[in-house]
PDB file of N, CA and C in Angstrom:
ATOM      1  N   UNK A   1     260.192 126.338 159.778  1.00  0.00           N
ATOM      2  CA  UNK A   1     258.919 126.813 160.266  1.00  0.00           C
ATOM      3  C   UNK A   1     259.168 127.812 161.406  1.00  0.00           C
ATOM      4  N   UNK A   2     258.267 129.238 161.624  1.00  0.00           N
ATOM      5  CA  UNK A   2     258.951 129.856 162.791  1.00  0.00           C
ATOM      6  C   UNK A   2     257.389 130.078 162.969  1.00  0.00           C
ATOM      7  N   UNK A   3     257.874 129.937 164.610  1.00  0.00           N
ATOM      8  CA  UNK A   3     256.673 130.026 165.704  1.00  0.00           C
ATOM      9  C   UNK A   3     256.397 131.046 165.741  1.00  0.00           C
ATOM     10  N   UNK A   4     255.071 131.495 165.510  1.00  0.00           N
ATOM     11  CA  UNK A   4     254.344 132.738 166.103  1.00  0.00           C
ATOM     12  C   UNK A   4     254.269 133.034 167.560  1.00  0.00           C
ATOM     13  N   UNK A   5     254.265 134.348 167.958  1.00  0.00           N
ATOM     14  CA  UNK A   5     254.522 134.918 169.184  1.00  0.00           C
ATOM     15  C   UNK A   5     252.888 135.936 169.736  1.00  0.00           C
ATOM     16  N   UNK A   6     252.615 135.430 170.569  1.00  0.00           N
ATOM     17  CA  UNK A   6     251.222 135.891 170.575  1.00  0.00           C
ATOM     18  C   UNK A   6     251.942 136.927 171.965  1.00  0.00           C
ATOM     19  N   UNK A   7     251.902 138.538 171.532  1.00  0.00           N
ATOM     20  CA  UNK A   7     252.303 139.562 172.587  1.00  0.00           C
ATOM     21  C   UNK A   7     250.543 140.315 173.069  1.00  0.00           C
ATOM     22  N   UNK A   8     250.691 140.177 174.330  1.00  0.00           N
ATOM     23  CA  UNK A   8     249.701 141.543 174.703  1.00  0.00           C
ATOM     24  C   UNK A   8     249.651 142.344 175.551  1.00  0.00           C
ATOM     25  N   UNK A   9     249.146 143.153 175.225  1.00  0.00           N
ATOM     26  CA  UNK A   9     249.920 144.330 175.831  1.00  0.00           C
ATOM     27  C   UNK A   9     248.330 145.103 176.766  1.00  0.00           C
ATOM     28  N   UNK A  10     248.601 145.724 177.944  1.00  0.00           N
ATOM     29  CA  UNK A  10     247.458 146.025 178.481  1.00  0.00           C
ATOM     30  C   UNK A  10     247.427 147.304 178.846  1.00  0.00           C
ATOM     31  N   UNK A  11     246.683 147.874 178.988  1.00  0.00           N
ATOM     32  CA  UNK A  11     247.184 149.556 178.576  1.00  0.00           C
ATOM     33  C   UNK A  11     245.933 149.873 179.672  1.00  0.00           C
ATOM     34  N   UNK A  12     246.543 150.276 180.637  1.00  0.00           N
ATOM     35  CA  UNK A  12     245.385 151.072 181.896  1.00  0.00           C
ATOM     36  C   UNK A  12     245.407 152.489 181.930  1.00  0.00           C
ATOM     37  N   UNK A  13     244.054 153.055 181.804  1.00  0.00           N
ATOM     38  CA  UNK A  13     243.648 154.186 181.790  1.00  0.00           C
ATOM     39  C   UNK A  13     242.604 154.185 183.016  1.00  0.00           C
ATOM     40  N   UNK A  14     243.239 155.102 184.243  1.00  0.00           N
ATOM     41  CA  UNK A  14     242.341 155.093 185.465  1.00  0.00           C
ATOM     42  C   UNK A  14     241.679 157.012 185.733  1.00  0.00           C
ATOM     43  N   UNK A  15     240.843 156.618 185.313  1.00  0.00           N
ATOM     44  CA  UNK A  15     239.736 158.242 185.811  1.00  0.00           C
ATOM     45  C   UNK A  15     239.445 158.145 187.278  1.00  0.00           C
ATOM     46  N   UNK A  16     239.603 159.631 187.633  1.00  0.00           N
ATOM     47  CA  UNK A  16     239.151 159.536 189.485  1.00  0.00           C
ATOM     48  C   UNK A  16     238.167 161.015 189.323  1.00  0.00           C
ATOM     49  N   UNK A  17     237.454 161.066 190.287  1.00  0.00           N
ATOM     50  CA  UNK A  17     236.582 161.631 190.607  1.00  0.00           C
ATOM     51  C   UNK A  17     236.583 162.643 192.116  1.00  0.00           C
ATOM     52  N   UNK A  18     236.432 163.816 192.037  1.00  0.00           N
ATOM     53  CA  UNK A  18     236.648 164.149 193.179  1.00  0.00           C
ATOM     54  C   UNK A  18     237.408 164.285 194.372  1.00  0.00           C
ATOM     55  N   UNK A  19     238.658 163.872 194.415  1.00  0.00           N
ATOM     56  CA  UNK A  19     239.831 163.799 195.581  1.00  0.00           C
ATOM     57  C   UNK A  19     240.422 164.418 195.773  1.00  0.00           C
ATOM     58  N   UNK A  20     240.811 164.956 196.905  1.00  0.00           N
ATOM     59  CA  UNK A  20     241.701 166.136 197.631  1.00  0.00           C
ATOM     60  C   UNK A  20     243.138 165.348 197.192  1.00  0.00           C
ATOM     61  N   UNK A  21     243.821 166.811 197.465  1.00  0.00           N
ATOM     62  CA  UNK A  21     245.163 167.076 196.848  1.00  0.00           C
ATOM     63  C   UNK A  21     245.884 167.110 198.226  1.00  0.00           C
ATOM     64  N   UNK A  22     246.218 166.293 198.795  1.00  0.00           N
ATOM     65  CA  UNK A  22     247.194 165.704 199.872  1.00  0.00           C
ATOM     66  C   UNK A  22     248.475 166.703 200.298  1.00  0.00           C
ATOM     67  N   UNK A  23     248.936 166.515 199.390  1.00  0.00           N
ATOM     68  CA  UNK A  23     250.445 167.342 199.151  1.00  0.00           C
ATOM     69  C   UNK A  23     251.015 167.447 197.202  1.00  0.00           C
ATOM     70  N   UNK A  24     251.562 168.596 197.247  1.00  0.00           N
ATOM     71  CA  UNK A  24     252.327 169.268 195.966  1.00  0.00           C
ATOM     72  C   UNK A  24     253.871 168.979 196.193  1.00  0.00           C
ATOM     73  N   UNK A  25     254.506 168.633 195.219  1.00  0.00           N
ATOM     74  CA  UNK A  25     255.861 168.455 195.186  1.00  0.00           C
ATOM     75  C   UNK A  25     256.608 169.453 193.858  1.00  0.00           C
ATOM     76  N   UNK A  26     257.663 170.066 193.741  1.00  0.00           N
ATOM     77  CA  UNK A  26     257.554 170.456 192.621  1.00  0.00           C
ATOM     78  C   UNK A  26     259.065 170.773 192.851  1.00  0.00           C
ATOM     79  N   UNK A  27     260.029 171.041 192.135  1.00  0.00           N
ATOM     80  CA  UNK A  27     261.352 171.315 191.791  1.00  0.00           C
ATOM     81  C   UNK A  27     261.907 172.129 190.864  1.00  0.00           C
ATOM     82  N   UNK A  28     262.924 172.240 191.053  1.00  0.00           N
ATOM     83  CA  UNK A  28     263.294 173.766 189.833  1.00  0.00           C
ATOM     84  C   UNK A  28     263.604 173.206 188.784  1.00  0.00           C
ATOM     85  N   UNK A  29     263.466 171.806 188.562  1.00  0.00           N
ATOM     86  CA  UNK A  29     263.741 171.056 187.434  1.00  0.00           C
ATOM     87  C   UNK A  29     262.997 171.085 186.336  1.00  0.00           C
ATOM     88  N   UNK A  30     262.609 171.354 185.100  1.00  0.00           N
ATOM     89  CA  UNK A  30     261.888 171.444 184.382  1.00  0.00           C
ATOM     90  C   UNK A  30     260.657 170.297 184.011  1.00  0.00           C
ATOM     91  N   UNK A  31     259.641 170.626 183.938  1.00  0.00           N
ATOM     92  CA  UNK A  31     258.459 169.932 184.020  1.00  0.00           C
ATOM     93  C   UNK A  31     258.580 168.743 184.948  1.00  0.00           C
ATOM     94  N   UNK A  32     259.052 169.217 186.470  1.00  0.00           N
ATOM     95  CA  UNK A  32     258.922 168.081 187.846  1.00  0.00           C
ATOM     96  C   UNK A  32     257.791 168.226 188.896  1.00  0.00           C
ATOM     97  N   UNK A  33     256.780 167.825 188.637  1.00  0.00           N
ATOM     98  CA  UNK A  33     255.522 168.363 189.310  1.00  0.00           C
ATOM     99  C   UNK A  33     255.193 166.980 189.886  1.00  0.00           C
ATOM    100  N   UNK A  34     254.713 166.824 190.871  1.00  0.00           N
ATOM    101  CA  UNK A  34     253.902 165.546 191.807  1.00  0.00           C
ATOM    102  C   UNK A  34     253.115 165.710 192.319  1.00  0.00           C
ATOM    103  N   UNK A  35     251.788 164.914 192.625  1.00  0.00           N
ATOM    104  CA  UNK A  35     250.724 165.057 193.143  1.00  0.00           C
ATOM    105  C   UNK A  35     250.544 164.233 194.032  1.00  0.00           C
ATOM    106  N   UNK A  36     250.191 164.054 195.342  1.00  0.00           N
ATOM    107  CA  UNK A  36     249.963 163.524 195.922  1.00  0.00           C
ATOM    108  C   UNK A  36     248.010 163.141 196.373  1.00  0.00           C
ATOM    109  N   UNK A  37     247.464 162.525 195.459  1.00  0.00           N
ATOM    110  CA  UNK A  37     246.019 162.460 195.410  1.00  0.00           C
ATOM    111  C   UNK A  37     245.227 161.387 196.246  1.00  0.00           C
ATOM    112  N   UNK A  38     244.398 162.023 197.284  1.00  0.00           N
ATOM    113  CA  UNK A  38     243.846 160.758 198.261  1.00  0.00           C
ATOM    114  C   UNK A  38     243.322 159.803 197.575  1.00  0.00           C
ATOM    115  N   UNK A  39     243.907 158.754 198.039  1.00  0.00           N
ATOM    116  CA  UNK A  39     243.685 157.513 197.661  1.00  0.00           C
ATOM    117  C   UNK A  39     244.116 156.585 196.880  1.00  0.00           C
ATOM    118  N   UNK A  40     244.957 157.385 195.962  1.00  0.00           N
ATOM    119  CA  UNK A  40     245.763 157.163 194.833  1.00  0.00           C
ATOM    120  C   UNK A  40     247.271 157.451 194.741  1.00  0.00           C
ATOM    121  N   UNK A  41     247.743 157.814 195.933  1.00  0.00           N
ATOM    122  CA  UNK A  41     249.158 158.131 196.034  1.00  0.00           C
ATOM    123  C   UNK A  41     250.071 159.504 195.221  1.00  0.00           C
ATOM    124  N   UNK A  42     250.991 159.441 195.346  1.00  0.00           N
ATOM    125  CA  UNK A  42     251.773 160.285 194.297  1.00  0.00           C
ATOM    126  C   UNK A  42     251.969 159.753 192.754  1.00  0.00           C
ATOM    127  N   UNK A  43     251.552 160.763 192.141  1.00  0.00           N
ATOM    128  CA  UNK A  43     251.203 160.761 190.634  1.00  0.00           C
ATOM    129  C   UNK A  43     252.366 161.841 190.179  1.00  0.00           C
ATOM    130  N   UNK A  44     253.000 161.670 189.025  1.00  0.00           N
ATOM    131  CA  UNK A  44     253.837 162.324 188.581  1.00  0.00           C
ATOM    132  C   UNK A  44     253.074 163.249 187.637  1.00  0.00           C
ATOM    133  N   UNK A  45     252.440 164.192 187.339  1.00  0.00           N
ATOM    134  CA  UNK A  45     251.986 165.252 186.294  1.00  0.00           C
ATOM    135  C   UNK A  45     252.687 164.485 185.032  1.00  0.00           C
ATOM    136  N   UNK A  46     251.754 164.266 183.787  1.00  0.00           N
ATOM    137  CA  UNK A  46     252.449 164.083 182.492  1.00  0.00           C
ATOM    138  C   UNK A  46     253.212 164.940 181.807  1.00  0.00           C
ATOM    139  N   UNK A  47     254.170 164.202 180.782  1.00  0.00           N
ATOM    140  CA  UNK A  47     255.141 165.704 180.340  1.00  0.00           C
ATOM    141  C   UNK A  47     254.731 166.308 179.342  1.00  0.00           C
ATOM    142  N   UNK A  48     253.835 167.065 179.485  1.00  0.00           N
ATOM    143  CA  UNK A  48     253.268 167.764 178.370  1.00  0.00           C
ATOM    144  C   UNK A  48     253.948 168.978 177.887  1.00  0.00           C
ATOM    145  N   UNK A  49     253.819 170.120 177.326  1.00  0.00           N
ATOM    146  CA  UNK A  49     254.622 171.096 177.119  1.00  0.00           C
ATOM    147  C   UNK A  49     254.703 172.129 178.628  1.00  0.00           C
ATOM    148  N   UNK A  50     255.880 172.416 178.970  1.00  0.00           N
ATOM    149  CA  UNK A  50     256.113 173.021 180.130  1.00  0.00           C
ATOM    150  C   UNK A  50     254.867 173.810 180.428  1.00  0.00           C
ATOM    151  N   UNK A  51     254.274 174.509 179.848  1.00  0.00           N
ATOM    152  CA  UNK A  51     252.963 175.675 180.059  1.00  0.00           C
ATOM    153  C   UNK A  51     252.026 174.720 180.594  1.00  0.00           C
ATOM    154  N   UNK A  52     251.487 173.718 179.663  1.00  0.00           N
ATOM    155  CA  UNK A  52     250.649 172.178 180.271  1.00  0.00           C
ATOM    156  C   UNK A  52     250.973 171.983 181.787  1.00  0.00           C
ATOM    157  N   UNK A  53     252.167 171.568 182.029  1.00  0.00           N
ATOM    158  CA  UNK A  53     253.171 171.188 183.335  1.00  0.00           C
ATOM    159  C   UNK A  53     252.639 172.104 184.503  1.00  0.00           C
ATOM    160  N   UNK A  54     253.195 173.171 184.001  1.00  0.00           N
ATOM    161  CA  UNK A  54     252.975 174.617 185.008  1.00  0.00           C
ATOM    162  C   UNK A  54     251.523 174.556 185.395  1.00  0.00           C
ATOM    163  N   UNK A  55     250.468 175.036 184.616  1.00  0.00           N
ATOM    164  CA  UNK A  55     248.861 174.905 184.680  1.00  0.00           C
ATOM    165  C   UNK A  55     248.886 173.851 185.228  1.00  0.00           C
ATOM    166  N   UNK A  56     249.161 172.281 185.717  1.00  0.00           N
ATOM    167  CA  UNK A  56     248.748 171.674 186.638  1.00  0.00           C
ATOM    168  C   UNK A  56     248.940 171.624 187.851  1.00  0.00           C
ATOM    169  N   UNK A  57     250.592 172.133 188.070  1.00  0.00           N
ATOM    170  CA  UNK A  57     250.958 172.780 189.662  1.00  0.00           C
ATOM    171  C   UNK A  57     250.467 173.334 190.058  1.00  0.00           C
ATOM    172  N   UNK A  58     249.423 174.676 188.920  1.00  0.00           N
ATOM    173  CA  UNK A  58     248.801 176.160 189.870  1.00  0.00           C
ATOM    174  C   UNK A  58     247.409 174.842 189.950  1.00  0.00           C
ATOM    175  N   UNK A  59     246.632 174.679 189.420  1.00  0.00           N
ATOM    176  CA  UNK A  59     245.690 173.759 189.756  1.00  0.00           C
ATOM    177  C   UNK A  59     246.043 173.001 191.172  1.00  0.00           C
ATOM    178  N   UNK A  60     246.843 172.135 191.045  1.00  0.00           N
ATOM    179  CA  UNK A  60     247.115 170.945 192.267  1.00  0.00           C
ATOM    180  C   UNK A  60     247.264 172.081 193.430  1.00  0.00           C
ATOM    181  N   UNK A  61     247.861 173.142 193.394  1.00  0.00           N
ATOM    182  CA  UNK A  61     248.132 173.979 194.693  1.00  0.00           C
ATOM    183  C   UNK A  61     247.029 174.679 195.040  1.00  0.00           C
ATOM    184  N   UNK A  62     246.218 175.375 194.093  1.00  0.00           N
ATOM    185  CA  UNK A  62     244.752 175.956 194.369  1.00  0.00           C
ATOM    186  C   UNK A  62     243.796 175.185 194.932  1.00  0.00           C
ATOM    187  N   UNK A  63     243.801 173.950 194.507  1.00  0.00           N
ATOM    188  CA  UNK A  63     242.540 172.620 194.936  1.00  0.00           C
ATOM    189  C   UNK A  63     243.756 172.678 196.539  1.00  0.00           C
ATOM    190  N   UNK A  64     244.568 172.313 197.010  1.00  0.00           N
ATOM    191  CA  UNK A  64     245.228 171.939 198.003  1.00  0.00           C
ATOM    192  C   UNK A  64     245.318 173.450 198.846  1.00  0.00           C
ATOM    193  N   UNK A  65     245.228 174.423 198.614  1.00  0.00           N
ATOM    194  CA  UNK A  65     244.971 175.510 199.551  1.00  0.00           C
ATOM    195  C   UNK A  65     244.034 175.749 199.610  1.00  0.00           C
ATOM    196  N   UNK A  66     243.099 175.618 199.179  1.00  0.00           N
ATOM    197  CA  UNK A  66     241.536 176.139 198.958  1.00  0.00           C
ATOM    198  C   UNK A  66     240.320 174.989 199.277  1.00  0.00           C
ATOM    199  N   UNK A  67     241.273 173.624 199.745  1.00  0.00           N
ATOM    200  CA  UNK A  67     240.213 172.665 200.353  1.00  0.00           C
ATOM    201  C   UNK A  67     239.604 172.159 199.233  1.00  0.00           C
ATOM    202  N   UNK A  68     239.586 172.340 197.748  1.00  0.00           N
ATOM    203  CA  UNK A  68     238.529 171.712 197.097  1.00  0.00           C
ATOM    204  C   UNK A  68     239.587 170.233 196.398  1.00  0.00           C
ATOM    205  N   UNK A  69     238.343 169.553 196.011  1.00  0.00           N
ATOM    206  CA  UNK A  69     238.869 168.371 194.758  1.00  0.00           C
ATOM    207  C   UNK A  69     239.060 169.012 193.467  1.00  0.00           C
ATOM    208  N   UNK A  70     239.903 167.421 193.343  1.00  0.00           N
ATOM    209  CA  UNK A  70     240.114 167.620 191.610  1.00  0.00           C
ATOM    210  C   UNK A  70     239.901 166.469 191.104  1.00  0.00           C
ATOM    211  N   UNK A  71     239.828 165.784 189.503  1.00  0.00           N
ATOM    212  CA  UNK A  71     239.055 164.943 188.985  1.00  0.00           C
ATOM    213  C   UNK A  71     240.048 164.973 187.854  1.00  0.00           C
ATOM    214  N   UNK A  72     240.215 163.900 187.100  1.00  0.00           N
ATOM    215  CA  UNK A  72     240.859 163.594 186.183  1.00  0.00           C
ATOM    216  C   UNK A  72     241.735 162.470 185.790  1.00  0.00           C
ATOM    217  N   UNK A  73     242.313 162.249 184.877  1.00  0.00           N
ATOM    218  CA  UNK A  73     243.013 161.002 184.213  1.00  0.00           C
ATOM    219  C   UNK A  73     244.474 160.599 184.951  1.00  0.00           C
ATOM    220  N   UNK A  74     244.589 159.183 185.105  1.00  0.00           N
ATOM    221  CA  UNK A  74     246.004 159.004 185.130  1.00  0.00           C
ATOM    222  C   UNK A  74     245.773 157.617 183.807  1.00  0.00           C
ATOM    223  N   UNK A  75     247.128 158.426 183.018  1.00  0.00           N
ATOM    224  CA  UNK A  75     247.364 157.543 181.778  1.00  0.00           C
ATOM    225  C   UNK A  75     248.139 156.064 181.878  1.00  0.00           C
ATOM    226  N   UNK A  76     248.332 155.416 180.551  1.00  0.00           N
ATOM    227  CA  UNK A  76     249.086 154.224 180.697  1.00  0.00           C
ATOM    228  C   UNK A  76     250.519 154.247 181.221  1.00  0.00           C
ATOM    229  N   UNK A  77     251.066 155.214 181.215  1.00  0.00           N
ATOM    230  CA  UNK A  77     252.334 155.827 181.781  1.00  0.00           C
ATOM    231  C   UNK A  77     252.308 155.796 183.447  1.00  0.00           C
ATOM    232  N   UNK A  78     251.137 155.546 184.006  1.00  0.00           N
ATOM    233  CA  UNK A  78     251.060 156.296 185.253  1.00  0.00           C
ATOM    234  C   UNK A  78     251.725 157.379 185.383  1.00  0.00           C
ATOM    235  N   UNK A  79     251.278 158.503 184.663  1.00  0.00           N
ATOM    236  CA  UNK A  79     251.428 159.631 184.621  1.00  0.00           C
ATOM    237  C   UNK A  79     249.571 160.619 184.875  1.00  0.00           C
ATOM    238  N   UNK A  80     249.649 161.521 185.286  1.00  0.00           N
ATOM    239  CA  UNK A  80     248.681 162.562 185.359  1.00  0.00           C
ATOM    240  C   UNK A  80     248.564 163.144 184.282  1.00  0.00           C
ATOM    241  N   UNK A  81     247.415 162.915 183.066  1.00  0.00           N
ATOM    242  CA  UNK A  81     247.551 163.260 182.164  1.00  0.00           C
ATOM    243  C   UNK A  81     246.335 164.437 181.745  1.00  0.00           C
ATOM    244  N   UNK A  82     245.317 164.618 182.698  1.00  0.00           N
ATOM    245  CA  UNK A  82     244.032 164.952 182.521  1.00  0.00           C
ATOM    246  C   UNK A  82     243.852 165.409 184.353  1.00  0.00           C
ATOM    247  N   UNK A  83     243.555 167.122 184.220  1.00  0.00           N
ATOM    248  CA  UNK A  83     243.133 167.232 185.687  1.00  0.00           C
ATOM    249  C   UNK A  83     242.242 168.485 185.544  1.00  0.00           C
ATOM    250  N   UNK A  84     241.319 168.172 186.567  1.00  0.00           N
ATOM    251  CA  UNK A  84     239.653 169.579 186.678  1.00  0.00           C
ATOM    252  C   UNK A  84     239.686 169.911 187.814  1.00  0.00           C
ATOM    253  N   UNK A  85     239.503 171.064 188.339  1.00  0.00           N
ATOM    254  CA  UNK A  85     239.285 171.521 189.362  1.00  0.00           C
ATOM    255  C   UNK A  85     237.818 171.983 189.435  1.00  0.00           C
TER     256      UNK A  85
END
């Protein structure tokens, strides 16, 4: 007789609204981007295709020089997967 295994798995998807961009981190390393988002700490940008990658650094640095928020997803990865300016 073999025992069944009851697995579950929990998968967090956190949306934010509105929060300044703290600090930008970024490296000559290919798709190494960080966000530092009030309230929510440093978020790693998801690895999407480098162009994806890039478009969220100029975002995170425009909202962070320019005083405004940004809004968007952090995935089950805790990764930055979704960002609006």
């Amino acid at each position: 007789m073999h025992a069944k295994h009851l697995i579950t798995l929990k998968i967090t998807i956190m949306n934010f609204s509105n929060k300044k961009v703290l600090r930008v981190f970024t490296s000559p390393h290919s798709k190494n981007v960080w966000g530092n988002i009030e309230t929510i700490g440093w978020k790693k940008v998801g690895q999407n295709s480098t162009d994806g990658v890039t478009n969220m650094a100029i975002i995170l640095n425009a909202a962070r020089a320019n005083n405004k928020t940004v809004s968007g997803t952090i995935d089950a990865s805790n990764l930055i997967s979704i960002l609006y300016l």
